[in-house]
Every structure is written in structure tokens, then in C-alpha cells.
N, C-alpha and C. Protein backbone atom coordinates (compact mmCIF):
# COMPACT_ATOMS: atom_id res chain seq x y z
N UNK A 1 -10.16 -3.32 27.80
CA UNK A 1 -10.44 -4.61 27.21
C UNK A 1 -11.95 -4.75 27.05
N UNK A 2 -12.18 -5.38 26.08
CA UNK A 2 -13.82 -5.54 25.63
C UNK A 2 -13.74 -7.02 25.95
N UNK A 3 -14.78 -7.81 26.15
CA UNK A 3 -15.25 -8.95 26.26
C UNK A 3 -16.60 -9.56 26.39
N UNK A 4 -17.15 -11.09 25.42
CA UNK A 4 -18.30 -10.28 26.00
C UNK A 4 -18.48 -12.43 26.70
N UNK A 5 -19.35 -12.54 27.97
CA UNK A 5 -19.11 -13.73 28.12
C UNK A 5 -20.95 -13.88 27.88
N UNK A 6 -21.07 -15.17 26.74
CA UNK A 6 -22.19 -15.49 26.51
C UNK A 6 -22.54 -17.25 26.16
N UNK A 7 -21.52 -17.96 27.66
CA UNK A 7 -21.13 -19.13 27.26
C UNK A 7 -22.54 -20.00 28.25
N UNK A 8 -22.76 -21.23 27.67
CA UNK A 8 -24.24 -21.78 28.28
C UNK A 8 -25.28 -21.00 28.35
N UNK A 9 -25.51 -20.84 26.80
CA UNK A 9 -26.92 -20.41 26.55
C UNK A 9 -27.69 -20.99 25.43
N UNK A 10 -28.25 -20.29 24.73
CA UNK A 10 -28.70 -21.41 23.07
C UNK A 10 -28.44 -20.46 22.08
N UNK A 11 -27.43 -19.95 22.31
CA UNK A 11 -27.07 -19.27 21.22
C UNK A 11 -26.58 -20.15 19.55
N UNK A 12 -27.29 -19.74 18.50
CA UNK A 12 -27.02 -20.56 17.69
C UNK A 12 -26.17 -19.70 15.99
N UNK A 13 -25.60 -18.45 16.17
CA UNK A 13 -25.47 -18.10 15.49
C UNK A 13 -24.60 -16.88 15.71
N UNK A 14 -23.55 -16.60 15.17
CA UNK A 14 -22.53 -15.36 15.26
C UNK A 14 -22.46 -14.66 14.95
N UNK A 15 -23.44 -14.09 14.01
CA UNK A 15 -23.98 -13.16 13.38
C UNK A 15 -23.91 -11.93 13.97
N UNK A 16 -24.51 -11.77 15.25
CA UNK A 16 -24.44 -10.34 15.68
C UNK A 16 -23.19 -9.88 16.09
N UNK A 17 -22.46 -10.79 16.43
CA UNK A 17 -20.62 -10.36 16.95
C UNK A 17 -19.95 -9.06 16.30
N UNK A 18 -20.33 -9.77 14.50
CA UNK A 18 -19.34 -9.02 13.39
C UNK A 18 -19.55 -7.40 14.28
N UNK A 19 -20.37 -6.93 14.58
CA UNK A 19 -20.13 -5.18 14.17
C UNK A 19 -19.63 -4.69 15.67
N UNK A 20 -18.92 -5.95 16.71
CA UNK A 20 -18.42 -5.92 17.62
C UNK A 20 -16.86 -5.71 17.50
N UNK A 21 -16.82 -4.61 16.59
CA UNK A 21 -15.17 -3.93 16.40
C UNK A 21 -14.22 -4.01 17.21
N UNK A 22 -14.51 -3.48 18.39
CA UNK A 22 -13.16 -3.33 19.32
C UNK A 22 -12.93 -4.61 20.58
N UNK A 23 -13.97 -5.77 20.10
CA UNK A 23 -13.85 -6.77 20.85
C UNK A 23 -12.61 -7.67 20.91
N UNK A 24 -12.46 -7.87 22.23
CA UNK A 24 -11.31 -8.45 22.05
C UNK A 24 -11.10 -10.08 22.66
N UNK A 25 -12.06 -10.36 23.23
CA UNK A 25 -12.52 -12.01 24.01
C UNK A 25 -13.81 -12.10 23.67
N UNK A 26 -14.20 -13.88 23.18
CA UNK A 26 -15.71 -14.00 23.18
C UNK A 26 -15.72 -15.53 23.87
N UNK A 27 -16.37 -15.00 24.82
CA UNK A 27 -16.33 -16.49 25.51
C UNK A 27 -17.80 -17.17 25.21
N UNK A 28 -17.50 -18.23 24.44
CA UNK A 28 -19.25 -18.81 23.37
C UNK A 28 -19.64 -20.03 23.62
N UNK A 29 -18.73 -20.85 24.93
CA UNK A 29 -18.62 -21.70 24.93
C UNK A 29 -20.29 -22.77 25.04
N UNK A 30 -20.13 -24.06 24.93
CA UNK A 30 -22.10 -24.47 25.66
C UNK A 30 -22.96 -23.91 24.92
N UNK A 31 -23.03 -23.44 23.75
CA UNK A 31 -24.60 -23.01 23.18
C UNK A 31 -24.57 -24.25 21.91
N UNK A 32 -25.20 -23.47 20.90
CA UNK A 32 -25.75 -24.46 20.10
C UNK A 32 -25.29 -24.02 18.84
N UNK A 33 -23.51 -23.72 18.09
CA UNK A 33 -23.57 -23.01 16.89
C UNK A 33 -22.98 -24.37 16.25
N UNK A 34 -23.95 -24.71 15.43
CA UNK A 34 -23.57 -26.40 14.61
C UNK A 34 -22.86 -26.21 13.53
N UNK A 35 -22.96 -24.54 12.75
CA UNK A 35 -21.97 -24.55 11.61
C UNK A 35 -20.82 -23.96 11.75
N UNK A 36 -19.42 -24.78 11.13
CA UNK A 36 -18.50 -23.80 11.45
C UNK A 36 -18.19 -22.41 10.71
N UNK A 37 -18.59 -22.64 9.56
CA UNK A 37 -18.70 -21.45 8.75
C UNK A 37 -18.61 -20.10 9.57
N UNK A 38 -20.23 -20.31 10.94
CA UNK A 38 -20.22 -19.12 11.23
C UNK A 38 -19.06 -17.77 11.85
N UNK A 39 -17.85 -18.72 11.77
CA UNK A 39 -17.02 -17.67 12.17
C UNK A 39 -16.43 -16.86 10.96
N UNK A 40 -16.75 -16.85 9.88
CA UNK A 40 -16.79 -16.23 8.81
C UNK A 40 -17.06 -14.60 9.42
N UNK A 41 -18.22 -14.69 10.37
CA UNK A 41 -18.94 -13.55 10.79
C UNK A 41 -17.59 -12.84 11.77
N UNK A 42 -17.06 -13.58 12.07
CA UNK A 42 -15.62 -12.43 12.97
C UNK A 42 -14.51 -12.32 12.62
N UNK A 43 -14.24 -12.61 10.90
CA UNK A 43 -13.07 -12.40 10.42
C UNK A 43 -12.57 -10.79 10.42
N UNK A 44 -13.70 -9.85 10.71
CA UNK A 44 -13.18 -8.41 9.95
C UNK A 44 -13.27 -7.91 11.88
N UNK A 45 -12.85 -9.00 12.95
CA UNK A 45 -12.89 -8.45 13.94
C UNK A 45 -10.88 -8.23 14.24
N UNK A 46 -10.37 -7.76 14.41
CA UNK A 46 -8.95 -7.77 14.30
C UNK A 46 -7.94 -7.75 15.37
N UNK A 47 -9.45 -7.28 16.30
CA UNK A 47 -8.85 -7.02 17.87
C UNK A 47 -9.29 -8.20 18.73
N UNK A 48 -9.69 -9.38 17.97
CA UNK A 48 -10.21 -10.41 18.09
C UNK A 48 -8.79 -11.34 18.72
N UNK A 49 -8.49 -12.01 19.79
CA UNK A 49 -7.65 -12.63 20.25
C UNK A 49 -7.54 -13.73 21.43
N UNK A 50 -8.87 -13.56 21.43
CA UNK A 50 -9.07 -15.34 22.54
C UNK A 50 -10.30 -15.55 22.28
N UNK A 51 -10.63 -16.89 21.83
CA UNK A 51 -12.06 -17.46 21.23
C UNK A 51 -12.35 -18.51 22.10
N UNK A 52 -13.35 -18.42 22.52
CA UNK A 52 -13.76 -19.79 23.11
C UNK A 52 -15.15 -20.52 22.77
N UNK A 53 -15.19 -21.34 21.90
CA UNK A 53 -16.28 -21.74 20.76
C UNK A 53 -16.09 -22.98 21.02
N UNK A 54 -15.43 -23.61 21.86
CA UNK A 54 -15.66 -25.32 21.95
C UNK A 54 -16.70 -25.77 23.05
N UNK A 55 -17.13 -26.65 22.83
CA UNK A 55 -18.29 -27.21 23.55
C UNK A 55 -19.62 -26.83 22.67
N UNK A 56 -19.68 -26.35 21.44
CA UNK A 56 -20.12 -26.62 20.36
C UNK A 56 -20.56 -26.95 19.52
N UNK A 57 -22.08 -27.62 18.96
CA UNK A 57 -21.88 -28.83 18.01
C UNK A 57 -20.42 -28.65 17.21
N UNK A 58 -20.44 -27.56 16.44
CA UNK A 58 -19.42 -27.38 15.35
C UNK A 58 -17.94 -27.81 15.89
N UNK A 59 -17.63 -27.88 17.11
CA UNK A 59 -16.77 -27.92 17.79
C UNK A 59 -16.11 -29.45 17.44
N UNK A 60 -17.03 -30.42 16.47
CA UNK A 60 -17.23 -31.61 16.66
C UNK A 60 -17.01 -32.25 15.10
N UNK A 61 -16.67 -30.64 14.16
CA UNK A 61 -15.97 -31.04 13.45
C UNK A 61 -14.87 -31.43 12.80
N UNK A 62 -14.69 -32.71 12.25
CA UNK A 62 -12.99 -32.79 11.91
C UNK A 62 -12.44 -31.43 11.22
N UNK A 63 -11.08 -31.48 11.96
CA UNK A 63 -10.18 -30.09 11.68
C UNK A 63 -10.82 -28.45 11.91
N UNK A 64 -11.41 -29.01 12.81
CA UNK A 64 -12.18 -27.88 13.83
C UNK A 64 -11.47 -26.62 13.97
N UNK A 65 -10.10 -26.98 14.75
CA UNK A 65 -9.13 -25.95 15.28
C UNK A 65 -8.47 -25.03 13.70
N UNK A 66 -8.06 -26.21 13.15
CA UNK A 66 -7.48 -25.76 11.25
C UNK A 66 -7.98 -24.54 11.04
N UNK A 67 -9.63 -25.19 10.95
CA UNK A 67 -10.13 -24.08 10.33
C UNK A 67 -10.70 -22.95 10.70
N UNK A 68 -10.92 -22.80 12.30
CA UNK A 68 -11.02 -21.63 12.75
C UNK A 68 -9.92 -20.84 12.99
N UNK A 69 -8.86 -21.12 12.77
CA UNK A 69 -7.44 -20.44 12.86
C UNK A 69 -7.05 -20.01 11.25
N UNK A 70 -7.23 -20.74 10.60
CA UNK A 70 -7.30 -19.97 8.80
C UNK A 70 -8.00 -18.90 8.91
N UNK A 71 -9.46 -19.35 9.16
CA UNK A 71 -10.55 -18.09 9.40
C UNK A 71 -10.09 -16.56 10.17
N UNK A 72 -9.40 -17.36 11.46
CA UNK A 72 -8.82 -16.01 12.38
C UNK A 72 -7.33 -16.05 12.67
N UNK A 73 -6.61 -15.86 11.97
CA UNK A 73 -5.42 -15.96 11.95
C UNK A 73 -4.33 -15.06 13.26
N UNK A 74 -5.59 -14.29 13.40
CA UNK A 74 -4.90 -12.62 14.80
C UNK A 74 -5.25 -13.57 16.03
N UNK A 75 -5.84 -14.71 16.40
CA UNK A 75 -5.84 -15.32 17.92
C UNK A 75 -4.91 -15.90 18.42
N UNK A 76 -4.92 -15.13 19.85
CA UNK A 76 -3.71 -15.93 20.17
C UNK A 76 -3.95 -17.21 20.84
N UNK A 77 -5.29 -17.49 20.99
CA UNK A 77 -5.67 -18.56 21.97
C UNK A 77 -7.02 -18.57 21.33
N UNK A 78 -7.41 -20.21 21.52
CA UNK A 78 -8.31 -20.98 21.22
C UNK A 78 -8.96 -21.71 21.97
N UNK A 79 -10.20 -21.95 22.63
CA UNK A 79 -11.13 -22.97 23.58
C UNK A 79 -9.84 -22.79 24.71
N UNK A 80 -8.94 -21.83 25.31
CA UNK A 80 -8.28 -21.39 26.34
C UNK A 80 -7.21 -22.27 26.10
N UNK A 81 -6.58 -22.68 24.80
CA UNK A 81 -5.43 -23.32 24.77
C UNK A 81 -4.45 -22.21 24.12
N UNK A 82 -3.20 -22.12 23.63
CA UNK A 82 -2.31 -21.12 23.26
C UNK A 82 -2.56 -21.59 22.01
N UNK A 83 -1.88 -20.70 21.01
CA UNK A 83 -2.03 -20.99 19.47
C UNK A 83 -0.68 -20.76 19.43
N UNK A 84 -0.15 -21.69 18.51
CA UNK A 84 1.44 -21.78 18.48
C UNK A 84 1.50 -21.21 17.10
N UNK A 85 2.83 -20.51 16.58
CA UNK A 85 3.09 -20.27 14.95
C UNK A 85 3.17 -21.55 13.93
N UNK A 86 3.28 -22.72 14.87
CA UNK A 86 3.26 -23.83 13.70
C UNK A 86 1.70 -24.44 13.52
N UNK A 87 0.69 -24.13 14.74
CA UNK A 87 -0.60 -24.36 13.94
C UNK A 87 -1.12 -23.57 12.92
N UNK A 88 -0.50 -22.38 13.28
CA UNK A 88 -1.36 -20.95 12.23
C UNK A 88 -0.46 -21.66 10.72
N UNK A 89 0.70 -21.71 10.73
CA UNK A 89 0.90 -21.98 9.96
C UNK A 89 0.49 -23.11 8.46
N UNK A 90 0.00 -24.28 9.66
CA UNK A 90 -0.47 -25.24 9.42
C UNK A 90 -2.05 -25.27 8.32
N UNK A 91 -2.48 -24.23 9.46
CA UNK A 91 -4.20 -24.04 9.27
C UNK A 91 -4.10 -23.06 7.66
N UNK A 92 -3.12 -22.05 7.51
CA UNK A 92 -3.11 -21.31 6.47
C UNK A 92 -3.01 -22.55 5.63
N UNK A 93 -1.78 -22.89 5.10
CA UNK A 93 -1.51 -24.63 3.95
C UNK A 93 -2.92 -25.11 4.17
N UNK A 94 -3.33 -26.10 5.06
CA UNK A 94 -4.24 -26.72 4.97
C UNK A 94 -5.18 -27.01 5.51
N UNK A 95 -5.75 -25.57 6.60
CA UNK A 95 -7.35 -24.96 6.62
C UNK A 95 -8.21 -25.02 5.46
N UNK A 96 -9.63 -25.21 5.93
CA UNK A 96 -10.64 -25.36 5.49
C UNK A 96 -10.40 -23.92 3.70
């Protein structure tokens, strides 16, 4: 298992994650990433399956969860909650 924990820091950007291939947990929680966009940067991660990105500014946007689950559709868990087939479902229809 890969993981990497980089939660309560000032991290403000996800950028370096992407070429983190065989990762499989990112615990991000407490820093400072205000756009949600930036998870754009871990869509081509696949082995990607527990995110923890709340506590967040971005965290603080409406349909927060939607759209990071459109974005990553392979998680099975979110800010350490389960991801059910009717949110993914949800977030595909009417994610960001």
C-alpha cells in the first residue's frame, strides 16, 4: 500500500500528487487548497481510493463531495466517509 499523510500543513496545491501512480491514500486534510478544480491533478491516479481533502477552504464549496466524486469516480471513501453507488451515481448526472 502507498500512502502519503500530508494533513495540517499549508499545502496549497495538488499538483505534485499527479505523477504519484501507484498511490493509493492521500490524507490532505488542514492545509490550504481553496480550488476545487485542483483535483483535476489526480484523475489519471487509478489506484487512487481514499481521499481525505476536507478541512479545506475548497472543502467549503457547494456540492463539494458531487464534484470530487465525478472527478474520481475509483474512491471508495471520501474525508473517511464510505462512497455509496448512489452518490457516484449521482455526482456522474450532476457533478460539476
Amino acid at each position: 500500500m502507498f500512502f502519503f499523510c500530508f494533513s495540517i500543513n499549508k499545502i496549497n496545491s495538488l499538483a505534485d500528487f499527479q505523477y504519484c501512480k501507484r498511490l493509493e491514500e492521500l490524507y490532505i486534510r488542514q492545509n490550504d487548497i481553496r480550488d476545487l478544480n485542483e483535483v483535476v491533478y489526480l484523475q489519471n491516479l487509478s489506484n487512487l481510493k481514499n481521499l481525505w481533502l476536507g478541512e479545506n477552504p475548497c472543502s467549503n464549496t457547494e456540492g463539494y463531495r458531487r464534484a470530487v466524486l465525478k472527478a474520481l469516480p475509483q474512491l471508495q471513501k471520501l474525508d473517511n466517509i464510505a462512497v455509496t453507488q448512489e452518490e457516484l451515481r449521482d455526482a456522474q448526472r450532476n457533478g460539476r
